[in-house]
Protein backbone atom coordinates (compact mmCIF):
# COMPACT_ATOMS: atom_id res chain seq x y z
CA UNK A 1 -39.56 26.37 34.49
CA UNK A 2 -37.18 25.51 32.02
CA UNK A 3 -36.07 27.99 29.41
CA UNK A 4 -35.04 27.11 25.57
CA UNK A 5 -32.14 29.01 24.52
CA UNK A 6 -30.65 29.53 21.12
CA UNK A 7 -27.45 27.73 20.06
CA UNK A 8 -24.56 29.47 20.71
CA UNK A 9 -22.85 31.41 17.60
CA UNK A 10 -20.90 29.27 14.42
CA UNK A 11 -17.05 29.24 15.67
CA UNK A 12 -16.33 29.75 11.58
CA UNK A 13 -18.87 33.24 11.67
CA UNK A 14 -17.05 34.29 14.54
CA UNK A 15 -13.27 34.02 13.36
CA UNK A 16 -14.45 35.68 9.90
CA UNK A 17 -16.17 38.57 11.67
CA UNK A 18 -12.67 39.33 13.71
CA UNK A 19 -11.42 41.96 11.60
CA UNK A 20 -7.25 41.87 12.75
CA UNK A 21 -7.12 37.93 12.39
CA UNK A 22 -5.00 36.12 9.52
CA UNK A 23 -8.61 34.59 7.76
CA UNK A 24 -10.01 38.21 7.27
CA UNK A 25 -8.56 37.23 3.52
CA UNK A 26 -10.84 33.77 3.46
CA UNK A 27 -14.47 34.80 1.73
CA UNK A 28 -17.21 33.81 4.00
CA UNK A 29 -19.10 30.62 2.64
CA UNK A 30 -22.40 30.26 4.05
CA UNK A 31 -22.64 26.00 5.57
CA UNK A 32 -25.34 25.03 3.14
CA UNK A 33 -26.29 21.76 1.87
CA UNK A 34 -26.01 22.72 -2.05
CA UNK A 35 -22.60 24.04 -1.10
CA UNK A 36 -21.25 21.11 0.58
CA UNK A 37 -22.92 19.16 -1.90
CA UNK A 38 -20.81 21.24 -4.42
CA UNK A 39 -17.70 20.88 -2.72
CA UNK A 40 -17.56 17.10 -2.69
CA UNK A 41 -18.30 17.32 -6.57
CA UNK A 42 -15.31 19.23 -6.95
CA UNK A 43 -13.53 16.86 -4.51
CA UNK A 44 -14.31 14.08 -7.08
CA UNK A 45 -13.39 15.97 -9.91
CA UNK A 46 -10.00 16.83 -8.64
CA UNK A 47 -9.01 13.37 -7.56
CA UNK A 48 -10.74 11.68 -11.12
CA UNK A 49 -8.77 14.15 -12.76
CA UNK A 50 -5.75 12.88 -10.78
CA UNK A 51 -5.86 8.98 -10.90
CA UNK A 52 -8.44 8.53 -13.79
CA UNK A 53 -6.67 6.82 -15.97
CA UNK A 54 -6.60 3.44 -18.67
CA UNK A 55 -3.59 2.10 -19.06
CA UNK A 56 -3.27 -0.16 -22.43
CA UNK A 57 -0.40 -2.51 -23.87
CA UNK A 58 -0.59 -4.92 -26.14
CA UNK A 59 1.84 -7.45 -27.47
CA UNK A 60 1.95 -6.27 -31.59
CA UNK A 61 -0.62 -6.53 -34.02
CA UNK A 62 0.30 -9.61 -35.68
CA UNK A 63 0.73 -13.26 -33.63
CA UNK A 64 3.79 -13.94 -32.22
CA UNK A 65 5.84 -17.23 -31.90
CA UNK A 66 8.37 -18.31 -29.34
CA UNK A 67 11.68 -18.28 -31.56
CA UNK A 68 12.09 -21.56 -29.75
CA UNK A 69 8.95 -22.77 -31.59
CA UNK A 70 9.12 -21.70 -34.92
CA UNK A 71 8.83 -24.76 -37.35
CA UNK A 72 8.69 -26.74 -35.06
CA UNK A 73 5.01 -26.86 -33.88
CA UNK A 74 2.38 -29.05 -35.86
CA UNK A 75 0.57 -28.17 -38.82
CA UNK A 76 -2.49 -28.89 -37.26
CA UNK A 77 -3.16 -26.07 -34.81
CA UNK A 78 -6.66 -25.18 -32.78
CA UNK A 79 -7.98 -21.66 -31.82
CA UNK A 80 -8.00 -20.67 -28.69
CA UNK A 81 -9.26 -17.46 -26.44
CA UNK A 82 -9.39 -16.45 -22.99
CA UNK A 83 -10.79 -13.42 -21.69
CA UNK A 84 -10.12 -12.60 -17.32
CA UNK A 85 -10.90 -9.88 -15.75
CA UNK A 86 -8.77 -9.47 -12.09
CA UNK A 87 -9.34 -6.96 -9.44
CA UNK A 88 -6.11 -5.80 -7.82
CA UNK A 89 -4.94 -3.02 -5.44
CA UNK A 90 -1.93 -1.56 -4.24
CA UNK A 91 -0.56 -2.48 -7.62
CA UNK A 92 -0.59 -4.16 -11.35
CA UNK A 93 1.89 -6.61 -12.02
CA UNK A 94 0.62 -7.34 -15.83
CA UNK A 95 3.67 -9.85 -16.17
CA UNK A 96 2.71 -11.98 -13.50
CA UNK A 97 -1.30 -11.58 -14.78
CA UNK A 98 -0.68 -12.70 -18.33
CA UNK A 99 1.19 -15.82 -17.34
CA UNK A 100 -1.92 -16.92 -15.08
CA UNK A 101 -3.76 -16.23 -18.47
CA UNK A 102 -1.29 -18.00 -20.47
CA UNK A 103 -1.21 -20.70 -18.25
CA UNK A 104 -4.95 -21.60 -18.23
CA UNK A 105 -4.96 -21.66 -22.12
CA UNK A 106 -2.28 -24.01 -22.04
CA UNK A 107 -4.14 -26.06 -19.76
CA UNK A 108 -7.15 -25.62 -21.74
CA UNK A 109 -4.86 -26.65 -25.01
CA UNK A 110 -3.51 -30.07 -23.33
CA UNK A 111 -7.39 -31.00 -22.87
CA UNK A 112 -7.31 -30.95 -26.81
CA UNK A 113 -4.16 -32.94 -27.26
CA UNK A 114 -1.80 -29.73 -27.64
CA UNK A 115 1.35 -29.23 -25.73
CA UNK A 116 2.30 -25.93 -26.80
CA UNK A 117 1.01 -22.38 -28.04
CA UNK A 118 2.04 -20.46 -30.93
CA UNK A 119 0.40 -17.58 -32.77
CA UNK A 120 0.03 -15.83 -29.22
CA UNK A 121 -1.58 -12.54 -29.12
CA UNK A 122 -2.20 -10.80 -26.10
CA UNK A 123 -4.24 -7.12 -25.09
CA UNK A 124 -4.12 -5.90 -21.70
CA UNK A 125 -6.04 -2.60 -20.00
CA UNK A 126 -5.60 -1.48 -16.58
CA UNK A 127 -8.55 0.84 -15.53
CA UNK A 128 -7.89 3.12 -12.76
CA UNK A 129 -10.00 3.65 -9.62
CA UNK A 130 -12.01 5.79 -10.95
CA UNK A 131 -15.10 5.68 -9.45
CA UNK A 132 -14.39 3.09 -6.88
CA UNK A 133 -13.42 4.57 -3.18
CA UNK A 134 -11.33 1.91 -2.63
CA UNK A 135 -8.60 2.02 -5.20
CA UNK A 136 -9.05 -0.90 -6.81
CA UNK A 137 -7.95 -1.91 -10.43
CA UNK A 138 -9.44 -3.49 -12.91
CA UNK A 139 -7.24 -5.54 -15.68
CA UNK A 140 -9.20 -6.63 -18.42
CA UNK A 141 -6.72 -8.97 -20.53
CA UNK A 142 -7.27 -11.24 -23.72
CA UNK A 143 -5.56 -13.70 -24.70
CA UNK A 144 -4.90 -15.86 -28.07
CA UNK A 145 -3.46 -17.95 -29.06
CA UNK A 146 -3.07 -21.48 -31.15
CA UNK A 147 -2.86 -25.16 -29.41
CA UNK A 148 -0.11 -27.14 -31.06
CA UNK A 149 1.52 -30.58 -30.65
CA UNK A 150 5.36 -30.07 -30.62
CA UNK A 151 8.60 -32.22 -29.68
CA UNK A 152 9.88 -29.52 -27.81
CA UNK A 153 8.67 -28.19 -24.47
CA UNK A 154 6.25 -25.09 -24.36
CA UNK A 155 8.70 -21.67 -23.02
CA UNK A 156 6.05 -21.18 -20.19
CA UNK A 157 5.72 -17.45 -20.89
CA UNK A 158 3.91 -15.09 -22.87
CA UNK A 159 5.41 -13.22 -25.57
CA UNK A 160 6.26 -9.89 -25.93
CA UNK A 161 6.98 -9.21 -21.95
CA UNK A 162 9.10 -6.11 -22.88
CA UNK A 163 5.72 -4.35 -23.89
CA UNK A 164 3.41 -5.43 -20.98
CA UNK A 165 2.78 -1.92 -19.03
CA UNK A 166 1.57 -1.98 -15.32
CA UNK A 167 1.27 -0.01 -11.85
CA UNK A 168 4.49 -0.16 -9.56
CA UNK A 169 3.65 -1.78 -6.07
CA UNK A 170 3.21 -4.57 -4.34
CA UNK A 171 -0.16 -6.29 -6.19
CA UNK A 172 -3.12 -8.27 -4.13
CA UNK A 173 -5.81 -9.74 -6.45
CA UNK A 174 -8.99 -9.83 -4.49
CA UNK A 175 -10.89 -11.09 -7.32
CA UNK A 176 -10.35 -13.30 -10.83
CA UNK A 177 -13.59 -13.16 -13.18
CA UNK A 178 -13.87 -15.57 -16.08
């Protein structure tokens, strides 16, 4: 005849019961599922609190022209926006992101008979991995600017570089949303 017997004892109630061992100090925590519940909230809090974060830069308030370009653009000029929004991880290299954006208004410019932009504008915001598990990024940028014909050749780079603020490492874009 077979006989059911109990579990044995929780190793954890054990070591807290020993009276001369060093985790006499540790308070004993009953294993329920509110408190493990509880501590993963507080998990979450702690490491939100830790990477949580939006980082913003912008390139001024007012347009800016390539000193290369000034005067020397068309009076005729055409609006143009872009808005992208990239995943990344391991890294934000917001140079290298604004010059894909840059570089897909230009193209979008030359379909209107423009070979350069002035009157650029640019906004960037990195948002942390907040709430994803998989520390991701997502960069949010906008970009305007105005399509112009010109003599001279377009500089092929946003302006205002030298204000463009990132995260250091070595950047993978898994995803680029119109």
């Amino acid at each position: 005849m077979a006989t059911l017997s109990s579990p044995p004892p929780s190793p954890l109630l054990d070591r807290s019961s020993s009276g001369g061992s060093s985790s006499s100090h540790m308070p004993h925590i009953p294993l329920s599922v509110s408190n493990v519940a509880n501590l993963f909230v507080k998990m979450r809090r702690h490491r939100s609190k830790a990477k949580s974060h939006h980082i913003e830069s912008t390139s001024g308030d007012s347009p800016q022209t390539h000193p290369s370009l000034e005067g020397a653009a068309s009076a005729e000029k055409i609006p143009l926006e872009k808005n992208e929004t990239f995943v990344c991880r391991d890294g934000v290299d917001t140079t290298k992101l604004l010059r894909a954006v840059r570089g897909a208004l230009l193209e979008k410019a030359q379909t209107f008979g423009g070979n350069v932009l002035v009157d650029e504008r640019w906004s960037c915001t990195i948002c942390g991995p907040r709430h994803r598990s998989d520390g991701t990024f997502r960069v949010y940028i906008h970009y305007s600017a105005n399509a112009a014909r010109s003599a001279k050749r377009d500089p092929q780079r946003p302006v205002a570089l030298d204000k463009a603020r990132g995260v250091p490492g070595l950047m993978t874009i898994l995803n680029r949303l119109d």
